[in-house]
N, C-alpha and C. Protein backbone atom coordinates (compact mmCIF):
# COMPACT_ATOMS: atom_id res chain seq x y z
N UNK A 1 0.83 -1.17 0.00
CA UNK A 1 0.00 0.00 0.00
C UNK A 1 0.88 1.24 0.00
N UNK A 2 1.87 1.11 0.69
CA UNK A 2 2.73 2.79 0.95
C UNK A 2 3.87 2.64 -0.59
N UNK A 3 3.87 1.09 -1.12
CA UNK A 3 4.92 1.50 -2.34
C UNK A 3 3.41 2.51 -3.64
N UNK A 4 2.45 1.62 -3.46
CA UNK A 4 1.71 2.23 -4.54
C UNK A 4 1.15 3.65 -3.97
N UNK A 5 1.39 4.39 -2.47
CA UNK A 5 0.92 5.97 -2.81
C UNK A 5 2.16 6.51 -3.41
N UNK A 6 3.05 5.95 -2.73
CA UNK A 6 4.67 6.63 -2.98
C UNK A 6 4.77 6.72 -4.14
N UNK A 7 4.23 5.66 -5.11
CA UNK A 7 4.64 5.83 -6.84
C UNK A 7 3.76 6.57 -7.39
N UNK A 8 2.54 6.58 -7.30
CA UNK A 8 1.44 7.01 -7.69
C UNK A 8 1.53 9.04 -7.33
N UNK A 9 1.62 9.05 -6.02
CA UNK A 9 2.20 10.53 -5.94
C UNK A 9 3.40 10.72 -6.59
N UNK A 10 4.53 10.68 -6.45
CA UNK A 10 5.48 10.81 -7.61
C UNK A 10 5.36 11.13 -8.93
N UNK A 11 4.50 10.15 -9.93
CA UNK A 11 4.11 10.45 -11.16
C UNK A 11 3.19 11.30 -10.99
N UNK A 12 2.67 12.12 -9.97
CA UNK A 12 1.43 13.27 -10.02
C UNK A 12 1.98 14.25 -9.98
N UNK A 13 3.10 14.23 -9.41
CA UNK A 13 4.26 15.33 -8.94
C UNK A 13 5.28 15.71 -9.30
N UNK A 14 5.85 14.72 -10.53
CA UNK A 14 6.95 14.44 -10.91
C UNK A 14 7.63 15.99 -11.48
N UNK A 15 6.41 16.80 -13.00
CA UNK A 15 6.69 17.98 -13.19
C UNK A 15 7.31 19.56 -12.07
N UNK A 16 6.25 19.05 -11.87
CA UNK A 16 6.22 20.41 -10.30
C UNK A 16 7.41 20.23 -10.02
N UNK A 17 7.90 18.88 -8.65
CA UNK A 17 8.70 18.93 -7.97
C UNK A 17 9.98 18.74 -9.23
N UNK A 18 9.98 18.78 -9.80
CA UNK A 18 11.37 18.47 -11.12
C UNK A 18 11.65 20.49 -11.31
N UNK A 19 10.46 20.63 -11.34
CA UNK A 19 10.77 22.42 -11.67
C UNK A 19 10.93 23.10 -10.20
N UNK A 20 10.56 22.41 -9.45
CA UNK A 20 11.40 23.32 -7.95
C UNK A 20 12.52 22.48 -7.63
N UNK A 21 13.38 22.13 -8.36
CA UNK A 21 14.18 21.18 -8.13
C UNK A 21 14.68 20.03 -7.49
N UNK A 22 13.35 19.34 -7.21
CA UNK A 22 13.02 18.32 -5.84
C UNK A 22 13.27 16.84 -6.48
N UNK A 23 13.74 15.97 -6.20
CA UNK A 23 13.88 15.17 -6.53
C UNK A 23 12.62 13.53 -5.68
N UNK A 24 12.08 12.78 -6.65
CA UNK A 24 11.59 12.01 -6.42
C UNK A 24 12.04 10.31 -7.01
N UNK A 25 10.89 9.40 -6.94
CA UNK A 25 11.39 8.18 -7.16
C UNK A 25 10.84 8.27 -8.82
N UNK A 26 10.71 9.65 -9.65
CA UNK A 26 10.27 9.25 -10.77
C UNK A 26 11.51 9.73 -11.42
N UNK A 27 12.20 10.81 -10.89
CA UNK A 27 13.61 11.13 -11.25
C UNK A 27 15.04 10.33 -11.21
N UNK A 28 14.49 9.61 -10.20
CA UNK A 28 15.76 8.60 -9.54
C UNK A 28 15.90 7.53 -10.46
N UNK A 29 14.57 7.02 -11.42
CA UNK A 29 14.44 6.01 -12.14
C UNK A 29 15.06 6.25 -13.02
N UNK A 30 15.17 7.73 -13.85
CA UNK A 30 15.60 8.13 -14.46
C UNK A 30 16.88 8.46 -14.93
N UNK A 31 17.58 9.21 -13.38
CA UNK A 31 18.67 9.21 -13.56
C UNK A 31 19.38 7.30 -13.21
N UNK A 32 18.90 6.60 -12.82
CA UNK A 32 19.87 5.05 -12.65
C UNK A 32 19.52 4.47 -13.85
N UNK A 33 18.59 4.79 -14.69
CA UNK A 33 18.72 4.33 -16.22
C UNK A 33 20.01 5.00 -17.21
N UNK A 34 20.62 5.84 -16.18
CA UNK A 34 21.97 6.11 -17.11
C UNK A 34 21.46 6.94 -18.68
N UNK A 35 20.51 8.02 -18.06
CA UNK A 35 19.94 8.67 -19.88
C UNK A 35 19.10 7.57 -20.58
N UNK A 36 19.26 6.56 -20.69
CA UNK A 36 18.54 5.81 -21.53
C UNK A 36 17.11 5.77 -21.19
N UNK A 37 16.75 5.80 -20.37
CA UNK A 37 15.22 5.83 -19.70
C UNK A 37 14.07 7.01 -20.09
N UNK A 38 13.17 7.19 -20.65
CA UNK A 38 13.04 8.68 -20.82
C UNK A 38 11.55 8.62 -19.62
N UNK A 39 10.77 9.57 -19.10
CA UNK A 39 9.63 9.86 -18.85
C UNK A 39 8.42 9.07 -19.34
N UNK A 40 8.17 8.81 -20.37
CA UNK A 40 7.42 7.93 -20.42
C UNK A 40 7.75 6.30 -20.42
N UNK A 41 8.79 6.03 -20.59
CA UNK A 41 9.04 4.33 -20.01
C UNK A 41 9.26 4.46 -18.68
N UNK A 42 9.39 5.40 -17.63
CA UNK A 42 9.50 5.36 -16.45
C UNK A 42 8.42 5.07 -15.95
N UNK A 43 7.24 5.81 -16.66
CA UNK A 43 5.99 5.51 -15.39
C UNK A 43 5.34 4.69 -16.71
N UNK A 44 5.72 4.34 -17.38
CA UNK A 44 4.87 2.87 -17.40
C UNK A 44 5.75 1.31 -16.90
N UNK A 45 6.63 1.78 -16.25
CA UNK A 45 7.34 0.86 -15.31
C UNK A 45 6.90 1.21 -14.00
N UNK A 46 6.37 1.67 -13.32
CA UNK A 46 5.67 2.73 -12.16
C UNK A 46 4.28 1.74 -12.85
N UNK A 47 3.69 2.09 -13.32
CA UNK A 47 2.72 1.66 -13.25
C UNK A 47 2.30 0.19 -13.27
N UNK A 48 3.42 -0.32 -13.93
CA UNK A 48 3.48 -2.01 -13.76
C UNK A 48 3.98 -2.19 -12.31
N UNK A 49 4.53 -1.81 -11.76
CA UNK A 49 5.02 -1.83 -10.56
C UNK A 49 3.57 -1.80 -9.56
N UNK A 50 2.75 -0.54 -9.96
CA UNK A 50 1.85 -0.21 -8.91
C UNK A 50 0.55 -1.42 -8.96
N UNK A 51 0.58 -1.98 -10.09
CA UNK A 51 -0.61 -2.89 -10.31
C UNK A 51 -0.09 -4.17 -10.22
N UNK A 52 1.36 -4.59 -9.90
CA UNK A 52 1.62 -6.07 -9.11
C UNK A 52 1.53 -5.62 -7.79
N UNK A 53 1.69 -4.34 -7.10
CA UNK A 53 1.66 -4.28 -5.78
C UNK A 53 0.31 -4.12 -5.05
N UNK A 54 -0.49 -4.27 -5.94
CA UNK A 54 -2.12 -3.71 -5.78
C UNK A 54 -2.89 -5.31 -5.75
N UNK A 55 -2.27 -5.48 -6.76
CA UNK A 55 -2.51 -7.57 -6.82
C UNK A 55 -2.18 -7.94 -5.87
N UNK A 56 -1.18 -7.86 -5.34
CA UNK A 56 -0.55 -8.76 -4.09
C UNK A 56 -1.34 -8.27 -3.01
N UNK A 57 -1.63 -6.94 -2.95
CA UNK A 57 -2.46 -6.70 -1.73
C UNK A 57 -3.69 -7.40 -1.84
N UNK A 58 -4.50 -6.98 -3.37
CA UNK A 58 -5.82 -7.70 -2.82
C UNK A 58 -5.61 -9.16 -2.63
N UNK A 59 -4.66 -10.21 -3.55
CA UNK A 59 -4.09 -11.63 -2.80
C UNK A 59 -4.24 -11.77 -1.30
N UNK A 60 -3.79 -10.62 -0.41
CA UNK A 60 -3.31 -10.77 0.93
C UNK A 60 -4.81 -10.80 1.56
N UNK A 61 -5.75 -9.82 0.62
CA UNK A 61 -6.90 -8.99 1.50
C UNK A 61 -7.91 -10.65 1.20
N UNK A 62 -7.61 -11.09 0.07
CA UNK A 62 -8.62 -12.23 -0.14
C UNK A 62 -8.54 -13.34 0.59
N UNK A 63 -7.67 -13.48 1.20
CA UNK A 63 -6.85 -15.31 1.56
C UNK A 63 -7.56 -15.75 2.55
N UNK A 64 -8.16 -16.69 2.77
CA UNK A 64 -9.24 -17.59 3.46
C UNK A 64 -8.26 -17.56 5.01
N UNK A 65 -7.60 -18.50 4.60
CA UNK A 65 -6.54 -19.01 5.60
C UNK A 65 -5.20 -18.27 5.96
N UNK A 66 -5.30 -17.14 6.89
CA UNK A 66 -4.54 -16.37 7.01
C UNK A 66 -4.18 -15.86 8.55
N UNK A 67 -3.18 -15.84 9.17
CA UNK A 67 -3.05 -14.82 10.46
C UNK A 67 -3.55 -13.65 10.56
N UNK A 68 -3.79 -12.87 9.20
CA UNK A 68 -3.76 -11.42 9.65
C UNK A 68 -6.18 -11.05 9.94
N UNK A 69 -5.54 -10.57 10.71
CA UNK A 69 -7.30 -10.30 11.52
C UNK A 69 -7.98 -9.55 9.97
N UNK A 70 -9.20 -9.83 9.91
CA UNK A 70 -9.84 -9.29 8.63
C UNK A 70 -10.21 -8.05 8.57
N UNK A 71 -9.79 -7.53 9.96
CA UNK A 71 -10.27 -5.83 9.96
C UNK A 71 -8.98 -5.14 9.72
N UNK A 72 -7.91 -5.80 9.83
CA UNK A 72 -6.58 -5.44 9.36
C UNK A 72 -6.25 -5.53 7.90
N UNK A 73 -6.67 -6.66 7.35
CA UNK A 73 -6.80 -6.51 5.83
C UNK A 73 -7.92 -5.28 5.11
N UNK A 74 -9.17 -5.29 5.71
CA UNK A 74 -9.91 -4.31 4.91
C UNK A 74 -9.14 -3.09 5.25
N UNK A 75 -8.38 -2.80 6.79
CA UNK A 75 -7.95 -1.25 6.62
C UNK A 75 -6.94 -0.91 5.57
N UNK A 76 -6.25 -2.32 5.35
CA UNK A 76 -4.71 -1.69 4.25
C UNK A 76 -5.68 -2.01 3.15
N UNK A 77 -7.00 -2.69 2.40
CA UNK A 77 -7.64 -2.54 1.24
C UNK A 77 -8.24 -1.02 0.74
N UNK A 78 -8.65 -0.74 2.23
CA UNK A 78 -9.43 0.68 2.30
C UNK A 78 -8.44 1.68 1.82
N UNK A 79 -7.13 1.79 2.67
CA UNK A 79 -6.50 2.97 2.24
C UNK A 79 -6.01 2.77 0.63
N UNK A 80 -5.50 1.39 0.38
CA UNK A 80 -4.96 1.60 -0.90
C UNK A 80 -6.24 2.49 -2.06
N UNK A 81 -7.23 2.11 -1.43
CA UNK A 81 -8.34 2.36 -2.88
C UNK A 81 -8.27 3.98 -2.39
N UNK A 82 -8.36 4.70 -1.74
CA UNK A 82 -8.14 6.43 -0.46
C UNK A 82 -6.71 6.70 -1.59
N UNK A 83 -6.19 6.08 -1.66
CA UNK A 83 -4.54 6.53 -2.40
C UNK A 83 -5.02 6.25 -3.65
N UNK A 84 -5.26 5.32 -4.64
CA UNK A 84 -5.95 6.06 -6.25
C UNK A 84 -6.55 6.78 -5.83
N UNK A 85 -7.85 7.10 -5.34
CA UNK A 85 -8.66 8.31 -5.02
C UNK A 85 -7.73 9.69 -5.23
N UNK A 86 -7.09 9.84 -4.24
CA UNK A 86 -6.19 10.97 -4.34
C UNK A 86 -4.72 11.32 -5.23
N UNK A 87 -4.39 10.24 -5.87
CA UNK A 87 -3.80 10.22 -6.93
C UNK A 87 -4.00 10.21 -8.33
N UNK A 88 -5.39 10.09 -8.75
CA UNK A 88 -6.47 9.29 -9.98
C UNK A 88 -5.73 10.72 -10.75
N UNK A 89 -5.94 11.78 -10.41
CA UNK A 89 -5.61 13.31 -11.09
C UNK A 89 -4.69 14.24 -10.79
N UNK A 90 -4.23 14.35 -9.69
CA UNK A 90 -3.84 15.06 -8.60
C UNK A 90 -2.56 14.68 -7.81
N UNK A 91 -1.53 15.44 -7.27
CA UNK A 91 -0.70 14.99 -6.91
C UNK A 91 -1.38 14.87 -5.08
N UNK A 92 -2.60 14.87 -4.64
CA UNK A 92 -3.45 14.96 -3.36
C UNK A 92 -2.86 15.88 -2.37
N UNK A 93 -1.98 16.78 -2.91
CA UNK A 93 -2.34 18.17 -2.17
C UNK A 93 -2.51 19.42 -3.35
N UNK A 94 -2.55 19.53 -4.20
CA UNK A 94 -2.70 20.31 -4.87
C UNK A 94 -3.81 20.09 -6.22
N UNK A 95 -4.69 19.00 -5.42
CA UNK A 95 -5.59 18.95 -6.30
C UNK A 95 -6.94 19.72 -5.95
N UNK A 96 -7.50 20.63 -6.54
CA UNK A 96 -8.64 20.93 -6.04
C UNK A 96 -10.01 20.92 -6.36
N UNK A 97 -10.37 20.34 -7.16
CA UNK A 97 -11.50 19.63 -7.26
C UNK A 97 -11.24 18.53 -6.01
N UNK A 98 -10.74 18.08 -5.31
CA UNK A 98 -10.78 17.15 -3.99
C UNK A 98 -11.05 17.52 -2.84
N UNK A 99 -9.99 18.84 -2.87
CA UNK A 99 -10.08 19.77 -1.82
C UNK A 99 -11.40 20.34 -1.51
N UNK A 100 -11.99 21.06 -2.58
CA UNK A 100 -13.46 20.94 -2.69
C UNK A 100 -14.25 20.11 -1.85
N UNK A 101 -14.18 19.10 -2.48
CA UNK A 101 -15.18 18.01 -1.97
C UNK A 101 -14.85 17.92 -0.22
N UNK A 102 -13.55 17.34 0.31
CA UNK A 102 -13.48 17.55 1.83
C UNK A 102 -13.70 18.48 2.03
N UNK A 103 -13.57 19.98 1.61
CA UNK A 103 -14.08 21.02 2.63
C UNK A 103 -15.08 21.07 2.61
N UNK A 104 -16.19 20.32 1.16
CA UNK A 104 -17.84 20.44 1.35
C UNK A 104 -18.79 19.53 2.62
N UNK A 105 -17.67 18.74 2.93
CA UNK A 105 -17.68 17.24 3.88
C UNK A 105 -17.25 17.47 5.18
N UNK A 106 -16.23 18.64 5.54
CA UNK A 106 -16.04 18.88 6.63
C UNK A 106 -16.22 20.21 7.26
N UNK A 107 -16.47 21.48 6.42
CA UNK A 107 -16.91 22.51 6.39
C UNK A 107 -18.03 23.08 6.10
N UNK A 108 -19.13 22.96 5.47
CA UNK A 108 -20.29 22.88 5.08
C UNK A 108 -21.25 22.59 6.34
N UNK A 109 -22.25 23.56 6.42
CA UNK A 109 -22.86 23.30 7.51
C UNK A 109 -24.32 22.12 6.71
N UNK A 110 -24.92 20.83 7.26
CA UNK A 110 -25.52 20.18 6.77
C UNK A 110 -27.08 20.99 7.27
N UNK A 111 -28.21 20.55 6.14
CA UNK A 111 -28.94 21.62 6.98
C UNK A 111 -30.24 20.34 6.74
N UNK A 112 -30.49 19.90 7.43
CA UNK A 112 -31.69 18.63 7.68
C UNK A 112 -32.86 19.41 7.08
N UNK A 113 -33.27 20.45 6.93
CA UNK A 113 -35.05 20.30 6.30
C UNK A 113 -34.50 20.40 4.13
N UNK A 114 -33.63 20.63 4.03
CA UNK A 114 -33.23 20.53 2.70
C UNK A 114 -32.70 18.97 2.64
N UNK A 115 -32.46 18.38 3.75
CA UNK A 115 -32.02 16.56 3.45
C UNK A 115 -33.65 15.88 3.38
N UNK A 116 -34.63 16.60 4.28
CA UNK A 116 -35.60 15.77 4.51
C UNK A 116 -36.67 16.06 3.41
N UNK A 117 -36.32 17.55 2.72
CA UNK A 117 -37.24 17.65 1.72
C UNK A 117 -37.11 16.60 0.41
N UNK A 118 -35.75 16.59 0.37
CA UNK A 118 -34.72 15.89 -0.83
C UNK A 118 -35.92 14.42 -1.12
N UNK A 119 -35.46 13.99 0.64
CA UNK A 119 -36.15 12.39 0.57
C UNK A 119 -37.32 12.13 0.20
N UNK A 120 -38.66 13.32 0.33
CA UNK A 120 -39.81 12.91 -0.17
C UNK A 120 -40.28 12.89 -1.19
């Protein structure tokens, strides 16, 4: 779960933080390919990467016969799907169409006779 936000933010971020001169794991790929690597074979190696690590989780989250408690598997299922969410467009702080939405979810006063009119 933390390799696929880590990659997934990276390729959201990669521009930005490349132009404030920040270095990430989409640059690093880049520079240990010795030049030969360009931007787009990087993150479609990133992305093969993120969808065997997404497999293996749901493998882990599915397994009948397992040690790990099942409320421990749905929490690392839950966040991974919370991390596409916030990666799908967005590097998840500088996306704001998202930002939006939580501040409509945590800021927004709810007003019950406009919920209860809705329902009838």
């Amino acid at each position: 779960m933390s390799t696929c936000g880590r990659l997934l933010n990276d390729m959201q971020s990669f521009k930005r933080e490349s132009a404030e001169g920040k270095l990430n794991s989409v640059t690093l790929a880049m520079l240990h390919g010795d030049g030969s690597v360009n931007e787009e074979e990087t993150f479609t190696e990133m992305k093969s990467i993120i969808t065997s690590k997404r497999r293996e989780l749901q493998r882990l989250v599915l397994q009948k016969d397992s040690l790990v408690p099942r409320a421990c598997k749905d929490l690392f299922w839950n966040m991974c799907k919370i991390v596409h969410l916030f990666y799908a467009k967005h590097d998840g702080f500088t996306g704001h169409d998202l930002m939006k939405t939580v501040n409509g979810v945590t800021e927004e006063p709810i007003i019950l006779s406009e919920l209860q009119a809705e329902s009838k």
